[in-house]
Protein backbone atom coordinates (compact mmCIF):
# COMPACT_ATOMS: atom_id res chain seq x y z
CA UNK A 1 6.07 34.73 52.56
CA UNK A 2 7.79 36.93 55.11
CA UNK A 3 5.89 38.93 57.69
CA UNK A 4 2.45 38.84 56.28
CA UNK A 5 -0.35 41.19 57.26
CA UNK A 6 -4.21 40.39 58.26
CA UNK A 7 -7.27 42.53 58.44
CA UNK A 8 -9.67 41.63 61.00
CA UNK A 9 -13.45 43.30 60.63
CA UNK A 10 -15.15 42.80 63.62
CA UNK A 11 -16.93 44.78 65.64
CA UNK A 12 -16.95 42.25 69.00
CA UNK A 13 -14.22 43.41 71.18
CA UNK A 14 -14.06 39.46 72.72
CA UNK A 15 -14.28 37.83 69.64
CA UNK A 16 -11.44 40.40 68.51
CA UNK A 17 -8.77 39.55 71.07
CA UNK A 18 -9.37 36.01 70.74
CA UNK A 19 -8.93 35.55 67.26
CA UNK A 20 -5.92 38.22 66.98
CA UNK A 21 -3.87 36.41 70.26
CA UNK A 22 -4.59 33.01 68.63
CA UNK A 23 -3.15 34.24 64.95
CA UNK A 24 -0.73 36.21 66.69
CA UNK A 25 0.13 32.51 68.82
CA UNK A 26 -0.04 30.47 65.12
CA UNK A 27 2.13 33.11 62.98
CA UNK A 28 4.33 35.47 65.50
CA UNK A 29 5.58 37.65 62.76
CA UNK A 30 1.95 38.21 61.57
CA UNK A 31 1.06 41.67 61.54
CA UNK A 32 -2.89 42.17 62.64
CA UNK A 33 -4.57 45.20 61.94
CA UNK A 34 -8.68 45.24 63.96
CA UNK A 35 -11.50 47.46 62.05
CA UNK A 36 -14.17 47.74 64.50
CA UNK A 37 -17.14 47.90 61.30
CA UNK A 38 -17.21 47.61 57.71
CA UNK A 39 -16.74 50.76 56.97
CA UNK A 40 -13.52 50.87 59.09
CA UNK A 41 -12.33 47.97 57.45
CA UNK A 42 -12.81 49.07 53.67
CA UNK A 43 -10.75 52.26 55.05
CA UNK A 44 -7.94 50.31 56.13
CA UNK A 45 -7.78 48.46 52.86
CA UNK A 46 -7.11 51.69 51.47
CA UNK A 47 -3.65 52.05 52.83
CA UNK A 48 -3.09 48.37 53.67
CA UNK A 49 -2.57 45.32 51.60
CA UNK A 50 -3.09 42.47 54.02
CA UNK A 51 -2.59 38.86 53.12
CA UNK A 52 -6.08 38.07 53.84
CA UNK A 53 -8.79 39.52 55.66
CA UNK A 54 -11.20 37.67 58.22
CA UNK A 55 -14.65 39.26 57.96
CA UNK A 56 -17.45 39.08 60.79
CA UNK A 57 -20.92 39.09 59.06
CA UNK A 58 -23.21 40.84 61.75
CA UNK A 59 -22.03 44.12 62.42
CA UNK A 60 -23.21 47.56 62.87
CA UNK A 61 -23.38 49.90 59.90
CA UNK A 62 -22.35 47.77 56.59
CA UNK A 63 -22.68 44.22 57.48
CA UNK A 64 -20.12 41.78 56.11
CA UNK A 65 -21.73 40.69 52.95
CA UNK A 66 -21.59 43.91 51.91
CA UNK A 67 -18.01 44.46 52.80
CA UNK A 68 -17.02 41.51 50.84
CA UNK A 69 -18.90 42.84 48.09
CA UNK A 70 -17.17 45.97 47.89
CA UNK A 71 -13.80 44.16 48.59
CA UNK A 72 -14.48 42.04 45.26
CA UNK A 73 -15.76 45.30 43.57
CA UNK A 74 -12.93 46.99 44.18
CA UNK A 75 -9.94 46.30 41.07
CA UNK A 76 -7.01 47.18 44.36
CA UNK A 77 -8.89 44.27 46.80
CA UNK A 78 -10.69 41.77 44.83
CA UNK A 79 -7.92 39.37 44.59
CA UNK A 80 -7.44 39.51 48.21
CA UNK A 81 -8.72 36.12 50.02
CA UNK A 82 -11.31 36.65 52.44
CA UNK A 83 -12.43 34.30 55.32
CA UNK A 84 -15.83 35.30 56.82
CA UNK A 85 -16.04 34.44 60.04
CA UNK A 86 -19.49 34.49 62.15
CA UNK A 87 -21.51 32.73 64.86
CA UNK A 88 -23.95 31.73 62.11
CA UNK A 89 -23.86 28.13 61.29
CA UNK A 90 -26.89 29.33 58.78
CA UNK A 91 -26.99 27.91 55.28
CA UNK A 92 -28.64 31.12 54.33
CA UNK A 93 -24.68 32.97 55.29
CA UNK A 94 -22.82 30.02 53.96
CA UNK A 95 -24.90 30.98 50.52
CA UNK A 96 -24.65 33.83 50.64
CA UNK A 97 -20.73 34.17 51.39
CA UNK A 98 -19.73 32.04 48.71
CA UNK A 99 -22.05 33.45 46.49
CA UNK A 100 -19.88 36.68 47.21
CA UNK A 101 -17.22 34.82 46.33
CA UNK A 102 -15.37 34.67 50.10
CA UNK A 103 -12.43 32.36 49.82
CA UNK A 104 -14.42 30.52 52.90
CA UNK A 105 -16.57 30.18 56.00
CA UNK A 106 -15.87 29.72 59.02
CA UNK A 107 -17.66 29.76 62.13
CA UNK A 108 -16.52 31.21 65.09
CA UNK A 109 -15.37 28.71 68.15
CA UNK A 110 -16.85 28.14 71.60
CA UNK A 111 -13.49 27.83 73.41
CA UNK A 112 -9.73 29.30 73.57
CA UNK A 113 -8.48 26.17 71.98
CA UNK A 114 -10.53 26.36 69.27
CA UNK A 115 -9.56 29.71 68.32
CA UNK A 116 -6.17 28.59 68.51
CA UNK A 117 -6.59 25.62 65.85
CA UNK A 118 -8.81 28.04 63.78
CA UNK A 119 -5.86 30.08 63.91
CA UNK A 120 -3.09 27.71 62.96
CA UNK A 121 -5.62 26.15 60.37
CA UNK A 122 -5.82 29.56 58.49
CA UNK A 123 -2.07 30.61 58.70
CA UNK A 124 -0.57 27.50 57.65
CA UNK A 125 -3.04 27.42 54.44
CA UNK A 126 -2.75 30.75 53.77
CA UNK A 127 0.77 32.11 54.56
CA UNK A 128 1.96 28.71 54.31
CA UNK A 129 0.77 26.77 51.84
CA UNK A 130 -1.26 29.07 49.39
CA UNK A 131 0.02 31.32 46.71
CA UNK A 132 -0.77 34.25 47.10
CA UNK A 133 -1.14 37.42 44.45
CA UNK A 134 1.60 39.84 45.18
């Protein structure tokens, strides 16, 4: 896969740079796109195709559940892998994620080098390893 695109939906500016500079680190010709909301994010979809999208759950406006199930809803997105991302370690959000259908569940780390092997974790699967619908 050359030069693959990512959308990232969340709305914590911290979280945000974290994740991006660690996938940014892990893939250097990824192409990162941030949606501060959900609502953002299902706008961007519209006139990106991203490789994946990483999801936050808890966010302002429509929360990430219900992002993911527009995203599967939606006959342009719903093939799209999507890795939701939260603080929650909550069995309740695993549940519900997968019961979604997100392509998985991550929780968010507690240090720079986490984000980094979160980050090289996910591209290497996903860009790397997976195939991917064109």
């Amino acid at each position: 896969m050359t030069d693959p695109a990512l959308l990232l939906v969340e709305d914590n500016d911290l979280d945000a740079l974290l994740l991006t500079s660690a996938l940014q680190k892990a893939w250097p010709a990824l192409s990162v796109q941030r949606a501060h909301d959900g609502e953002a994010g299902l706008d961007a979809l519209e006139t990106m195709k991203p490789g994946m999208v990483v999801l936050d759950i808890s966010m302002p406006g429509l929360d990430g559940i219900e992002v993911l199930e527009r995203i599967r809803q939606n006959d342009k997105t719903s093939a799209t892998p999507v890795i939701m991302c939260s603080n929650s370690d909550s069995p309740v959000d695993v549940l519900r994620s997968y019961k979604k259908h997100a392509n998985a569940y991550v929780q968010k780390p507690d240090s720079h080098a986490g984000y980094d092997e979160l980050a090289a974790s996910l591209t290497r699967f996903w860009f790397d390893e997976a195939k991917l619908p064109d």
